[in-house]
C-alpha atoms as a PDB file:
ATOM      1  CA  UNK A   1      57.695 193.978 205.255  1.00  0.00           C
ATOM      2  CA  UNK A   2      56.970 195.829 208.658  1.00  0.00           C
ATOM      3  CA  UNK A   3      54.979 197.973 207.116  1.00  0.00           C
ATOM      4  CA  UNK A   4      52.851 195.673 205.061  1.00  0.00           C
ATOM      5  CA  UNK A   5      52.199 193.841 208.568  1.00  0.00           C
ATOM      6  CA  UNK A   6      51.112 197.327 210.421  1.00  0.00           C
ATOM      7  CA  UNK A   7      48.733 198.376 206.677  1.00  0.00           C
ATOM      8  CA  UNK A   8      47.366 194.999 206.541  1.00  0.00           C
ATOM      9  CA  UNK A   9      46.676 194.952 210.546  1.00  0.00           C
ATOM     10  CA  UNK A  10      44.954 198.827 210.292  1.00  0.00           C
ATOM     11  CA  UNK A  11      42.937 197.130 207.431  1.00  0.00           C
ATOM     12  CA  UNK A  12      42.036 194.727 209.853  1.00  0.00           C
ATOM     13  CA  UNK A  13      41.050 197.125 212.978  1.00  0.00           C
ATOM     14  CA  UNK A  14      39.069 199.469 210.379  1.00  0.00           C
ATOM     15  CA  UNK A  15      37.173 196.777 209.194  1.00  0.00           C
ATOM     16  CA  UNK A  16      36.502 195.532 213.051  1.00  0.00           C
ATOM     17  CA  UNK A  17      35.505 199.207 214.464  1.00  0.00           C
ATOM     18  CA  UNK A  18      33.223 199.836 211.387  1.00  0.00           C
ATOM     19  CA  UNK A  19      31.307 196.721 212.064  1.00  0.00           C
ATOM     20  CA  UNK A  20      30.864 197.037 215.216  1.00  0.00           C
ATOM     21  CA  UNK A  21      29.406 200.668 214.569  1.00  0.00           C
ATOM     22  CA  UNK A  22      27.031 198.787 212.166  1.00  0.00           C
ATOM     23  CA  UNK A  23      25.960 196.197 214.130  1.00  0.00           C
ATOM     24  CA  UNK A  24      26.029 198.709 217.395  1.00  0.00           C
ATOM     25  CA  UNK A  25      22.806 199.503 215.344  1.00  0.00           C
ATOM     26  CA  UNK A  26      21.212 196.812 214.712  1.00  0.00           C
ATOM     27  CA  UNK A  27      17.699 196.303 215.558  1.00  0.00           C
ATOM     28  CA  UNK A  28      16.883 199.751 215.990  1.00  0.00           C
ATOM     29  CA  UNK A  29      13.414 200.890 213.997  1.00  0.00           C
ATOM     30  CA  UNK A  30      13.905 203.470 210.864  1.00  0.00           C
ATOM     31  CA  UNK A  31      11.168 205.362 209.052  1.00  0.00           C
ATOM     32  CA  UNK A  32      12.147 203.720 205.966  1.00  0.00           C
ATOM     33  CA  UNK A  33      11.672 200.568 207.133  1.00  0.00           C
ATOM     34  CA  UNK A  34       8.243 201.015 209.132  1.00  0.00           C
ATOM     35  CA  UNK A  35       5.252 200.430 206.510  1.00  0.00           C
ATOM     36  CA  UNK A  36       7.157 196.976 205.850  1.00  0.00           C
ATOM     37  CA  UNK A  37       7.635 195.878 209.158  1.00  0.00           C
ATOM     38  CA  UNK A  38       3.741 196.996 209.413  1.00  0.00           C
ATOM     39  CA  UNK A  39       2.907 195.116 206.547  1.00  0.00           C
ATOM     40  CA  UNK A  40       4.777 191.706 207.558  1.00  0.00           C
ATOM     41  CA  UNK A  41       3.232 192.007 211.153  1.00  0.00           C
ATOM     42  CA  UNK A  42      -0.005 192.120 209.621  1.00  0.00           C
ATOM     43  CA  UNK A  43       0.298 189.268 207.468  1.00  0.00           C
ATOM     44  CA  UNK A  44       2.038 187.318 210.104  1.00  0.00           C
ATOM     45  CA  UNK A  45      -0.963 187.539 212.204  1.00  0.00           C
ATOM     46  CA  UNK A  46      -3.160 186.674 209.710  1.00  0.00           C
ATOM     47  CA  UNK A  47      -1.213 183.609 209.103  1.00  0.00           C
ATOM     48  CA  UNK A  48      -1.373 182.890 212.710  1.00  0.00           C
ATOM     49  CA  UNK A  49      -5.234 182.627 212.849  1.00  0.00           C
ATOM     50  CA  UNK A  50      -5.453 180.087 210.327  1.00  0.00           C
ATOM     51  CA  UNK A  51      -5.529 177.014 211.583  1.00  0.00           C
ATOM     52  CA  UNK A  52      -4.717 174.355 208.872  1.00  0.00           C
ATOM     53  CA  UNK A  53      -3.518 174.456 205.209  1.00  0.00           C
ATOM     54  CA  UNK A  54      -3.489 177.190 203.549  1.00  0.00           C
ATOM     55  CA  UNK A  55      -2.056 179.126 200.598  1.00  0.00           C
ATOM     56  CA  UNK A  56       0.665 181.973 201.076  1.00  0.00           C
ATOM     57  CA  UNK A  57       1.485 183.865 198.188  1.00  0.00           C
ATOM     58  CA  UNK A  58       5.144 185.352 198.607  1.00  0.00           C
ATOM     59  CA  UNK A  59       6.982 187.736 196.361  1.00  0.00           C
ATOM     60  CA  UNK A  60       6.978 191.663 196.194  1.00  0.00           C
ATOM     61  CA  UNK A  61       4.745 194.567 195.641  1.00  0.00           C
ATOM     62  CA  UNK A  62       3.723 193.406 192.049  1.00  0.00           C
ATOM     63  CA  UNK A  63       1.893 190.597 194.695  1.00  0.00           C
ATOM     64  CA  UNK A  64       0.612 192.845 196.739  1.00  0.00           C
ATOM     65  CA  UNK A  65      -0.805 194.946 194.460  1.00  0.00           C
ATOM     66  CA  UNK A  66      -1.876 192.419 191.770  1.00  0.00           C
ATOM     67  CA  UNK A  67      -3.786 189.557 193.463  1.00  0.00           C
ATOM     68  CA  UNK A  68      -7.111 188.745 195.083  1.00  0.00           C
ATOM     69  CA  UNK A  69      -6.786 186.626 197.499  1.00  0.00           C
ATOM     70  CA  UNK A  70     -10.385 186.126 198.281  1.00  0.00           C
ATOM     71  CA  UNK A  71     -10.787 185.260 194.994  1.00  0.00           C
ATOM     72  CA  UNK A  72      -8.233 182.836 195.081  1.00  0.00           C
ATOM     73  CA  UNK A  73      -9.760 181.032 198.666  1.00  0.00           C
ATOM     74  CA  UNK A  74     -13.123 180.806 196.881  1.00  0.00           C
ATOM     75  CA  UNK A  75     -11.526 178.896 193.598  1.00  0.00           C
ATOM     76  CA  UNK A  76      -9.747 176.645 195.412  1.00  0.00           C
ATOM     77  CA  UNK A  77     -11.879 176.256 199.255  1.00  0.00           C
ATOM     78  CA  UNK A  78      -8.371 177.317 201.106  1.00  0.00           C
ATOM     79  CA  UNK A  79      -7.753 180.228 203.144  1.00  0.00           C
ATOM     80  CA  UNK A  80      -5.147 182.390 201.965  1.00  0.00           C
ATOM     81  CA  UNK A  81      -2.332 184.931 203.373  1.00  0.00           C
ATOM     82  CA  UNK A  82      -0.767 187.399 200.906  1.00  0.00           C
ATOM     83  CA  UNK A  83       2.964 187.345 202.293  1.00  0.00           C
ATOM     84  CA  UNK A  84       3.915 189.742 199.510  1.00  0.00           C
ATOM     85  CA  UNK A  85       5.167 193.427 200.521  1.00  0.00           C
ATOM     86  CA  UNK A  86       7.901 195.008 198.835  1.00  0.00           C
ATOM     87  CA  UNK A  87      10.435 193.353 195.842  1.00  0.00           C
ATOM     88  CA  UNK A  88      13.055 196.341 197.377  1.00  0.00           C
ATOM     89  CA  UNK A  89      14.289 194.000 200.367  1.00  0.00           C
ATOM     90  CA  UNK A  90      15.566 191.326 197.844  1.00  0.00           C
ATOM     91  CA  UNK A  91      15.229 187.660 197.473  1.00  0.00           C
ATOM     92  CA  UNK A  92      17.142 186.765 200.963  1.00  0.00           C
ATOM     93  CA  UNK A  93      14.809 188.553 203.296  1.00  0.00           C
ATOM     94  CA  UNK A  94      11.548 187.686 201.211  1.00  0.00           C
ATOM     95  CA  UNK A  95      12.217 184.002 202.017  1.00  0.00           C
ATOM     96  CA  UNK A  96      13.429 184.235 205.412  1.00  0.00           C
ATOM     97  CA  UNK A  97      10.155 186.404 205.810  1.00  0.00           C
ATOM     98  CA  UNK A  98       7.750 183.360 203.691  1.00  0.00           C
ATOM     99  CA  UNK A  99       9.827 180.895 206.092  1.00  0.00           C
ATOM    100  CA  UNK A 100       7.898 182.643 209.373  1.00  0.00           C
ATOM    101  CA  UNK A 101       4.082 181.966 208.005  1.00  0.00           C
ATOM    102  CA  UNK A 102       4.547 178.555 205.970  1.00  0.00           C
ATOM    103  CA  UNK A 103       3.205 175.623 208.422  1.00  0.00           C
ATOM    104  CA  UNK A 104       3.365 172.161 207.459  1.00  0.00           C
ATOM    105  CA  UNK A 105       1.187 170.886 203.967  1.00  0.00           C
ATOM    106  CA  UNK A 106       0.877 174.584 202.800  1.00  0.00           C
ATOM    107  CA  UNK A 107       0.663 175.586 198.866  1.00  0.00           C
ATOM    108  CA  UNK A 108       3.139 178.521 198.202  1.00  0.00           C
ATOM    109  CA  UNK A 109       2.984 180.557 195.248  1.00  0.00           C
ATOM    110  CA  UNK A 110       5.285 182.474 194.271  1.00  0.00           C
ATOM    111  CA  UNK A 111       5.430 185.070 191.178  1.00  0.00           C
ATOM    112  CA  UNK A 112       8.416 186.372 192.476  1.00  0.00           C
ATOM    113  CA  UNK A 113       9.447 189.780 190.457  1.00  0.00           C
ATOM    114  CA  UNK A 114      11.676 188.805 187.067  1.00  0.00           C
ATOM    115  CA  UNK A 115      14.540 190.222 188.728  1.00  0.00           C
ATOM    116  CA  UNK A 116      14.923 188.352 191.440  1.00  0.00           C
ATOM    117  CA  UNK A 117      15.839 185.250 189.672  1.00  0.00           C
ATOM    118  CA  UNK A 118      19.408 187.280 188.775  1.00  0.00           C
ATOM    119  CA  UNK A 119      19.713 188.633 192.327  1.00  0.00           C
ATOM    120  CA  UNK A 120      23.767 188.957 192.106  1.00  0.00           C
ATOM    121  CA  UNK A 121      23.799 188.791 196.076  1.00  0.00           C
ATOM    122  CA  UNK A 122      24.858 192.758 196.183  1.00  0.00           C
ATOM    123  CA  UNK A 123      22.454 194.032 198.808  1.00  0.00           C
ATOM    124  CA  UNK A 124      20.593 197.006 197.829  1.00  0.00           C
ATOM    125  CA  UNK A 125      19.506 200.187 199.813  1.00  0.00           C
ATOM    126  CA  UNK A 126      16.164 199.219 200.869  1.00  0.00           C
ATOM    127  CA  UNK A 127      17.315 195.486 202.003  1.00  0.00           C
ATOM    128  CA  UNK A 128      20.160 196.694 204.253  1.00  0.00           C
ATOM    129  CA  UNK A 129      17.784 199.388 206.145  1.00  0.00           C
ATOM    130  CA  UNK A 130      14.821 196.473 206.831  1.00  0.00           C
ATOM    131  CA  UNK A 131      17.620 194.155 207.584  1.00  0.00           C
ATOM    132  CA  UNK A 132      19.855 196.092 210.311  1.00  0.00           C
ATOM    133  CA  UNK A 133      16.632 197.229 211.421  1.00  0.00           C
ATOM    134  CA  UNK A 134      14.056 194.956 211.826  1.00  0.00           C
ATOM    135  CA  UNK A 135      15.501 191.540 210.772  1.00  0.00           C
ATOM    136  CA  UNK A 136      19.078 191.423 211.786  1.00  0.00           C
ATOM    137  CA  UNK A 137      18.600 187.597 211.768  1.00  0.00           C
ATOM    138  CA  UNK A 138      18.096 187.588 208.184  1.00  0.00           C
ATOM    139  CA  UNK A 139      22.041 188.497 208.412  1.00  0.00           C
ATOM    140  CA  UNK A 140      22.889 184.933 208.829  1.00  0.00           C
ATOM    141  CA  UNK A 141      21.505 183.239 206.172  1.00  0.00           C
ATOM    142  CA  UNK A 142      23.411 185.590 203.909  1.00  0.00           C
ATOM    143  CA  UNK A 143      26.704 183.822 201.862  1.00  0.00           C
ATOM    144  CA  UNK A 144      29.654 185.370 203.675  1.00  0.00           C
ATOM    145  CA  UNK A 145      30.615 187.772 200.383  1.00  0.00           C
ATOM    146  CA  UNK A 146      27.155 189.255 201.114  1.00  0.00           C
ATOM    147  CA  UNK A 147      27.772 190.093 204.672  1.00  0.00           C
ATOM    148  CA  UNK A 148      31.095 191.814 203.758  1.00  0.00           C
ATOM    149  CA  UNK A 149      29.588 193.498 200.721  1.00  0.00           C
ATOM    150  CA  UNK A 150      26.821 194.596 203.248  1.00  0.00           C
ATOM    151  CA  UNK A 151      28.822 196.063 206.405  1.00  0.00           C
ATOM    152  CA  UNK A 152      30.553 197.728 203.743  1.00  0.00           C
ATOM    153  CA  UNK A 153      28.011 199.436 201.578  1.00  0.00           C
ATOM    154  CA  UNK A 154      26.068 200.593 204.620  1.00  0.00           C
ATOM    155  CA  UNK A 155      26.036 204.697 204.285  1.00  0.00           C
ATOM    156  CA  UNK A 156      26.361 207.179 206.700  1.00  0.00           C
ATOM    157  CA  UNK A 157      23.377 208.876 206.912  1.00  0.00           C
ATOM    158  CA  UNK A 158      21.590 205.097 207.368  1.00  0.00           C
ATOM    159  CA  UNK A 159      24.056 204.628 210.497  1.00  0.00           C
ATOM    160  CA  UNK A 160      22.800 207.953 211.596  1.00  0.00           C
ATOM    161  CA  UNK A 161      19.087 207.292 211.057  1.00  0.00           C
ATOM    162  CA  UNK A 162      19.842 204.124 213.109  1.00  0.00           C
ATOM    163  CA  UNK A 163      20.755 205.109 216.160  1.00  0.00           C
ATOM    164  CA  UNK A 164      18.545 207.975 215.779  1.00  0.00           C
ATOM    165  CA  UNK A 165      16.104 204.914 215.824  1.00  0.00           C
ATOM    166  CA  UNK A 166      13.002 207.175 214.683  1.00  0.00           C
ATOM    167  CA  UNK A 167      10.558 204.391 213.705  1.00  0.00           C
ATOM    168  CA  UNK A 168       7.852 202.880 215.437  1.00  0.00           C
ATOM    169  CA  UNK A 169       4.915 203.969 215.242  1.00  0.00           C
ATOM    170  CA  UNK A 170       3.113 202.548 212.314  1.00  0.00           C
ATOM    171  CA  UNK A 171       2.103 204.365 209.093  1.00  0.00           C
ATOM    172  CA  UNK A 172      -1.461 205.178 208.552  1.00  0.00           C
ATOM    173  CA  UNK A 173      -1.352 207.680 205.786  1.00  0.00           C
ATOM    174  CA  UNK A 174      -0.665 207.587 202.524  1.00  0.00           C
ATOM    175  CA  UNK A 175      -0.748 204.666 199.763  1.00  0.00           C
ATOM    176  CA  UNK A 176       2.180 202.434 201.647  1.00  0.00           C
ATOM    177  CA  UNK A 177       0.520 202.007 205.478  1.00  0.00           C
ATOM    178  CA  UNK A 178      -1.026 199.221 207.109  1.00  0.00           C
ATOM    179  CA  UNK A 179      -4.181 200.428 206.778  1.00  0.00           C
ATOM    180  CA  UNK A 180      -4.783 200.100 202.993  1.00  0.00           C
ATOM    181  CA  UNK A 181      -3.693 195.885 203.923  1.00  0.00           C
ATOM    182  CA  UNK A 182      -7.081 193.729 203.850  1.00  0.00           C
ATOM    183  CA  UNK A 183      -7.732 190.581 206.022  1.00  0.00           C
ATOM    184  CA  UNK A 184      -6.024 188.527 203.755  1.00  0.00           C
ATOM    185  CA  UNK A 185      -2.667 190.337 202.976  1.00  0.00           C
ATOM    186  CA  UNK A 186      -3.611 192.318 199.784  1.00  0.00           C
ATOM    187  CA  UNK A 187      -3.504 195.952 198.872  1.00  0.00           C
ATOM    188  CA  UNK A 188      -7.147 197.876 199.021  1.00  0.00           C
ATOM    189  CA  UNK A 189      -8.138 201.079 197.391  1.00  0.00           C
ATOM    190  CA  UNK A 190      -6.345 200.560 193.684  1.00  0.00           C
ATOM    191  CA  UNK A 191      -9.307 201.470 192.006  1.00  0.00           C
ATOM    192  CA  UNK A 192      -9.318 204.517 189.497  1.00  0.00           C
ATOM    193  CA  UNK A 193     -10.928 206.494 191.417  1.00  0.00           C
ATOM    194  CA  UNK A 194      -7.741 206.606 193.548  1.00  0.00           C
ATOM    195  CA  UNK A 195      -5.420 206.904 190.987  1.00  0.00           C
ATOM    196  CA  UNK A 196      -4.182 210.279 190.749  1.00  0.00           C
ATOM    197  CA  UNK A 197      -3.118 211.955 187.457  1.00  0.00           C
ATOM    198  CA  UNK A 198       0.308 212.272 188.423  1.00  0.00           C
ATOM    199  CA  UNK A 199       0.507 208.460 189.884  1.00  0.00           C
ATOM    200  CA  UNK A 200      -1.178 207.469 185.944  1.00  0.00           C
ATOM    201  CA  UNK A 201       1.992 210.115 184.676  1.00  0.00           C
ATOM    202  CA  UNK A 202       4.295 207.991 186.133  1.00  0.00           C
ATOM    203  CA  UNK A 203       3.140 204.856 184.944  1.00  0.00           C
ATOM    204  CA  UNK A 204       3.526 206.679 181.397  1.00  0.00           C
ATOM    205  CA  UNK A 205       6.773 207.728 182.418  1.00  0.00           C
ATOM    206  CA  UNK A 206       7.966 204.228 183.171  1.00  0.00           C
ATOM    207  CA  UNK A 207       6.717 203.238 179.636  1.00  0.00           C
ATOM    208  CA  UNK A 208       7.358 206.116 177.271  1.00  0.00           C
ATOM    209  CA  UNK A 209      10.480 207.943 179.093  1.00  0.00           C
ATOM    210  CA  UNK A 210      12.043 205.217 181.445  1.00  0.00           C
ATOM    211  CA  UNK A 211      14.105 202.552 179.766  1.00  0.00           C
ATOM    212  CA  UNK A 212      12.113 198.784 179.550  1.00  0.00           C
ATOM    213  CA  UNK A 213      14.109 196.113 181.867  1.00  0.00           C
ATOM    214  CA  UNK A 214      16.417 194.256 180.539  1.00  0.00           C
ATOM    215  CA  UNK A 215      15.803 190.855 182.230  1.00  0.00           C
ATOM    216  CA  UNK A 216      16.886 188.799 179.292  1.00  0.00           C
ATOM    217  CA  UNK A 217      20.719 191.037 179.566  1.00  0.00           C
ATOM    218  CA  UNK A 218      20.860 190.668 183.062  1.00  0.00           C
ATOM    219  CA  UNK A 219      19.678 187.136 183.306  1.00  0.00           C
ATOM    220  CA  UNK A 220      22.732 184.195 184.588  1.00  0.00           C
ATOM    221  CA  UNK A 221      22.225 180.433 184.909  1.00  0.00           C
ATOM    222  CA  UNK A 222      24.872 181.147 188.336  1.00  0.00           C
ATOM    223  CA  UNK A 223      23.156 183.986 189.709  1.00  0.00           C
ATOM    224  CA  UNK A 224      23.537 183.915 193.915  1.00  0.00           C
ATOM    225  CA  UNK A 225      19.590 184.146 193.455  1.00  0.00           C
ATOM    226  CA  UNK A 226      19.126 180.225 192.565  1.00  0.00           C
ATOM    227  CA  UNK A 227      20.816 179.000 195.662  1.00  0.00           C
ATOM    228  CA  UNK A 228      18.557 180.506 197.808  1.00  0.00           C
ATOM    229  CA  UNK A 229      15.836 179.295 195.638  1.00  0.00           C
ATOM    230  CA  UNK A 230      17.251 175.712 195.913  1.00  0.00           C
ATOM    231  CA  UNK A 231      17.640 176.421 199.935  1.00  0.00           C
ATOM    232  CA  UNK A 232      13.710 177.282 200.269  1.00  0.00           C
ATOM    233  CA  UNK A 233      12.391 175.126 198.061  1.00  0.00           C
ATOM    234  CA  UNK A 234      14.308 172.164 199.656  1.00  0.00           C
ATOM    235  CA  UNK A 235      13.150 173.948 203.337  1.00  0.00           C
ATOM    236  CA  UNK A 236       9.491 173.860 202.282  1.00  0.00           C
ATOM    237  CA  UNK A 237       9.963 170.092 200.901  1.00  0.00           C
ATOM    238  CA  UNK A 238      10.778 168.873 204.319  1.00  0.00           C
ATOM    239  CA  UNK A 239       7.616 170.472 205.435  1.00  0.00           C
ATOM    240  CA  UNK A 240       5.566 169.330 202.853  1.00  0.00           C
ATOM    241  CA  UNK A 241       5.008 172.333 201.584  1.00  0.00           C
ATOM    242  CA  UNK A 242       4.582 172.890 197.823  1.00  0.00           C
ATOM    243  CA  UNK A 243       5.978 175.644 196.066  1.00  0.00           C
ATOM    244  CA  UNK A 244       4.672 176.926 192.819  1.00  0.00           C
ATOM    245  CA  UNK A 245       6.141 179.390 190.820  1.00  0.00           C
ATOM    246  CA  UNK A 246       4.738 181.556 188.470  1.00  0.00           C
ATOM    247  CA  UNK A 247       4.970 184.637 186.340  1.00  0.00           C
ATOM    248  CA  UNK A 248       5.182 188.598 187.840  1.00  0.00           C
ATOM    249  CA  UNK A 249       2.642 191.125 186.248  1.00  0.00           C
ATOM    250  CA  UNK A 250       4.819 193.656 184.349  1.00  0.00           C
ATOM    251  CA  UNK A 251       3.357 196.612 181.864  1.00  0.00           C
ATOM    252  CA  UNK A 252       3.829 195.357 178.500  1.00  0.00           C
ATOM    253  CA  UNK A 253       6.476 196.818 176.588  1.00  0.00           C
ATOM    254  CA  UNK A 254       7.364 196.059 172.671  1.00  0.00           C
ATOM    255  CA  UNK A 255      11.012 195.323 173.794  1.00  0.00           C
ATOM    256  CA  UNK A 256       9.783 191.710 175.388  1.00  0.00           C
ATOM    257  CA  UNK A 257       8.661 191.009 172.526  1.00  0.00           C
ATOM    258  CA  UNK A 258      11.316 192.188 169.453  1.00  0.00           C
ATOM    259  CA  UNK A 259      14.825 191.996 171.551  1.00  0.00           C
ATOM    260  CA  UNK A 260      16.082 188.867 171.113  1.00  0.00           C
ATOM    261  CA  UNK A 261      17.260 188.062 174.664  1.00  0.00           C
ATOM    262  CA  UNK A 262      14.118 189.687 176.089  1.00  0.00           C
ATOM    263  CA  UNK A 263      12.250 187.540 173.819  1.00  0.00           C
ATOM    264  CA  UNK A 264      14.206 184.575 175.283  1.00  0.00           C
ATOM    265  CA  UNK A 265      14.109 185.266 178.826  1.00  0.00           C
ATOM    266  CA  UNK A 266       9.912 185.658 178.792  1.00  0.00           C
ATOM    267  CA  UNK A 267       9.850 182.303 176.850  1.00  0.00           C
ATOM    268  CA  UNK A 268      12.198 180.450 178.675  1.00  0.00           C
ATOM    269  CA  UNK A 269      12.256 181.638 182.129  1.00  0.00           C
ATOM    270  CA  UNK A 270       9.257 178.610 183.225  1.00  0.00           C
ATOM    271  CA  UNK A 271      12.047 176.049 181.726  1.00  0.00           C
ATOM    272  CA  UNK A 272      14.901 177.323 183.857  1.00  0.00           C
ATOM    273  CA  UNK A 273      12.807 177.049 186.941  1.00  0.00           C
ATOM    274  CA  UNK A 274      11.735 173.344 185.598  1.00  0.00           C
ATOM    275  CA  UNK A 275      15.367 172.427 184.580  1.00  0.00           C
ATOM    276  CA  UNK A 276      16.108 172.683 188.212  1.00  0.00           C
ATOM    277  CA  UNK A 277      13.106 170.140 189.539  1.00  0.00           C
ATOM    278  CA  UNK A 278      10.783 173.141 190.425  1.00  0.00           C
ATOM    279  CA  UNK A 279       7.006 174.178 189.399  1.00  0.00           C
ATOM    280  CA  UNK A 280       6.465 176.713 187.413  1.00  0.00           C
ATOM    281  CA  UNK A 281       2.808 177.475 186.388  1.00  0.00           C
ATOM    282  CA  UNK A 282       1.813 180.157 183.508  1.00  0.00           C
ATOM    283  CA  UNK A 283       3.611 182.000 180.928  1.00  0.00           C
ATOM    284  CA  UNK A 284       5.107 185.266 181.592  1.00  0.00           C
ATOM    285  CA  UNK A 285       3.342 186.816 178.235  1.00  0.00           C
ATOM    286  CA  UNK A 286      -0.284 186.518 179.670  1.00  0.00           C
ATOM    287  CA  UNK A 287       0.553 188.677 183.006  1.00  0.00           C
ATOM    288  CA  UNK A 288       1.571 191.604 180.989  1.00  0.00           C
ATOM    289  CA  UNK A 289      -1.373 194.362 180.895  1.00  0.00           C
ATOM    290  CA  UNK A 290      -1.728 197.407 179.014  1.00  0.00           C
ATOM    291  CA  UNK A 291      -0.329 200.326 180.801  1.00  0.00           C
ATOM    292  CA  UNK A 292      -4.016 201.890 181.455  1.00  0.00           C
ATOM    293  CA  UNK A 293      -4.306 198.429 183.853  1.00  0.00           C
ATOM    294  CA  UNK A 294      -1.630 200.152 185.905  1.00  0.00           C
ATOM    295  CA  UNK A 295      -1.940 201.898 189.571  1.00  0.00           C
ATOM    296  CA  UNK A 296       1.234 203.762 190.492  1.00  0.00           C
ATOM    297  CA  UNK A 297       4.252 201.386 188.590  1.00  0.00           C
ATOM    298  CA  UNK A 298       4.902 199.309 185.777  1.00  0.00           C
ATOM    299  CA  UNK A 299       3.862 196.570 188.349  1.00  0.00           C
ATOM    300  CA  UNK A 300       1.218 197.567 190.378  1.00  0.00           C
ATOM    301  CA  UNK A 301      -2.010 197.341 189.025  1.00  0.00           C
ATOM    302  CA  UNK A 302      -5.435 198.596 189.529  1.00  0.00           C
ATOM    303  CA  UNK A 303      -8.469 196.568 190.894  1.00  0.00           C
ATOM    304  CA  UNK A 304      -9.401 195.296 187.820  1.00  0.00           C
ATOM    305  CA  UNK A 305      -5.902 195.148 186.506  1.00  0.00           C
ATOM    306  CA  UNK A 306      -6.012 192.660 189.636  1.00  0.00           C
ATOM    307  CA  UNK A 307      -8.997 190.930 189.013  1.00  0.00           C
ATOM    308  CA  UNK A 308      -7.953 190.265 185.488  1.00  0.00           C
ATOM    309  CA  UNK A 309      -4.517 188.847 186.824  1.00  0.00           C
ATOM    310  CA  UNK A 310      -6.192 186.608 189.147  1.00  0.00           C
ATOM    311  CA  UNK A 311      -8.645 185.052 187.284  1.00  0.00           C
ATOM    312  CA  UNK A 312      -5.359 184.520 184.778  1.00  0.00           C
ATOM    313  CA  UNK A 313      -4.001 182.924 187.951  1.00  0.00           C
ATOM    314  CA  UNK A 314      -6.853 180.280 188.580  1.00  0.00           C
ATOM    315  CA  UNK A 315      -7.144 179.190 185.077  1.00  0.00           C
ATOM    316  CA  UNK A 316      -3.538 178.467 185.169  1.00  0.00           C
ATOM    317  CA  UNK A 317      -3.585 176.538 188.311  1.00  0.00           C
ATOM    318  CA  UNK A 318      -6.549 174.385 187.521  1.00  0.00           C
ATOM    319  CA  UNK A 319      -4.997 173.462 184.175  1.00  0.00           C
ATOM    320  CA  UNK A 320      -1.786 172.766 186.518  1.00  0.00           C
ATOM    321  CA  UNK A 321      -3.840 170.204 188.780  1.00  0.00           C
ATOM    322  CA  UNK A 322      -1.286 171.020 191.776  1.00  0.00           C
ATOM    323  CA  UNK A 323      -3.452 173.183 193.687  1.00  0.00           C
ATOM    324  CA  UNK A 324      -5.414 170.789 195.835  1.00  0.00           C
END
C-alpha cells in the first residue's frame, strides 16, 4: 500500500515538473510558428480597418489558397477578410483565431477542410507549436482530455526550440511569408508561371503515389470536432453573426466517388451540418478540380483553379439567398 501511495504521488510530481517546463515556455516565438502568426496579424489588421459588416472567410490553407476575395466583395457589395491560414493548427485554434476578427452582423463562411469535422481532439504537431507559442490562450478553451493529451505529447526538441525562442522576425521568402498575403487575406502569385515542376510532381504524387483520404472511414457523428462547432456557431449567434458552411476544394480522386463510405461522406456531409440547425451551402462534388487546377497540394489551387472555385462559390450563395 505504501508504495502505491509514494508511485502514485511520483506520478503526480512528474506530471507537475513537466508542465511547468511546458508552460515555463509558453509564449515564446518559434520558426515554425512565424509565417502563421504573420499571416493572422495581417488579416487581423485588415479586419480592423473595416468599419461595418463584412464577410470573413475562416478555415485553412485550401481557403487561402482557393478564394478571391475581391471577387467575392464585388458579388455581394461587402468588404471581405480572408481569415484562412493553415488547416495544420486544428479546429480549436482556427475558431478562437475567427473569434478575434468577427464584429457584430458579420457573414462567416466557412469551407472548413473535410477533416476537421472528425477532429478527435488529439492535438497535432503544428497546433501545439502555434499554441505554446503564440496563442497560449487558445489553451483554455481546450476540453480538459486535450490539455493533458497536449502537455503530454509536447516533444523535446519543441521544448528546446522554445526557450531557444528563435522566431520573430517575419518571413519574407519563399511561398509561406507574409508577403505573398493580399489586402484582403488571400494568397498571391499561384499562377503557373510560379508553379515549379517539382511543386506540379507533388501534386501528382499526392494523386498517383499518396493514398486518397479517407474522410468517409474516419468520419463520427461524436467527434470532439462538433462541440466546438456548436460552441462557435452559438458564439457568433449572440453576435448576430451568420455562419455558413460550405464545401473544401480537394483534387478529385476516383475513390470519392466508387468507395462506398467515401461516396457517403461527400453526399451527406451538408446534411450532418443541417441535422444539427447549421447552414451549409454547396455540394462537396463541385469543389473538386482536376489535378492540373492544383498549385503545390491536393488543396491548393492555382489562380484559375481559384477563380473557378469562386465563381462556384457565388453561384451557390445567390441560389442560397443568405448572403445579404
Amino acid at each position: 500500500m505504501r508504495f502505491l501511495i509514494w508511485f502514485v504521488l511520483f506520478l503526480a510530481g512528474a506530471l507537475l515538473v513537466w508542465s511547468l517546463v511546458v508552460w515555463g515556455q509558453r509564449g515564446n516565438p518559434t520558426r515554425m510558428s512565424q509565417w502563421i502568426a504573420d499571416a493572422y496579424s495581417k488579416k487581423e489588421r485588415i479586419a480592423q480597418s473595416i468599419p461595418g459588416k463584412k464577410i470573413v472567410i475562416a478555415a485553412g490553407s485550401n481557403a487561402l489558397f482557393g478564394v478571391n476575395s475581391q471577387m467575392l466583395s464585388d458579388a455581394f457589395g461587402l468588404p471581405v477578410v480572408n481569415d484562412s491560414v493553415n488547416a495544420g493548427i486544428e479546429l480549436p485554434c482556427i475558431l478562437y483565431m475567427a473569434k478575434r476578427v468577427i464584429s457584430q452582423g458579420d457573414i462567416v463562411i466557412m469551407p472548413l477542410e473535410h477533416s476537421m469535422y472528425a477532429y478527435s481532439g488529439k492535438p497535432g504537431v503544428q497546433m501545439i507549436d502555434f499554441l505554446l507559442s503564440r496563442e497560449p490562450g487558445c489553451f483554455g478553451t481546450l476540453h480538459s482530455t486535450e490539455q493533458f493529451y497536449l502537455l503530454w505529447h509536447v516533444a523535446i526538441d519543441r521544448i528546446i526550440d522554445g526557450y531557444l525562442s528563435q522566431g520573430g522576425e517575419p518571413v519574407r521568402e519563399g511561398i509561406y511569408g507574409v508577403q505573398n498575403i493580399d489586402e484582403y487575406g488571400d494568397q498571391t502569385h499561384t499562377e503557373v508561371k510560379y508553379r515549379s515542376e517539382a511543386m506540379y510532381q507533388d501534386v501528382l504524387k499526392s494523386y498517383q503515389i499518396n493514398p486518397p483520404y479517407t474522410y468517409g472511414k474516419d468520419f463520427s457523428q461524436n467527434a470532439p470536432g462538433w462541440e466546438y462547432l456548436k460552441e462557435f456557431t452559438r458564439w457568433c449567434k449572440e453576435r448576430d453573426a451568420k455562419v455558413l458552411f460550405m464545401p473544401a476544394t480537394l483534387m478529385r480522386h476516383q475513390s470519392y466517388y466508387d468507395d462506398p463510405k467515401e461516396r457517403w461522406f461527400h453526399t451527406h456531409i451538408a446534411d450532418e451540418v443541417r441535422s444539427r440547425g447549421w447552414n451549409y451551402i454547396g455540394k462537396s462534388y463541385d469543389y473538386m478540380y482536376d489535378e492540373r487546377l492544383y498549385f503545390n497540394t491536393d488543396s491548393h489551387l492555382i489562380d484559375r483553379g481559384r477563380t473557378m472555385r469562386t465563381e462556384q462559390m457565388i453561384m451557390d450563395l445567390n441560389v442560397s439567398g443568405m448572403v445579404k
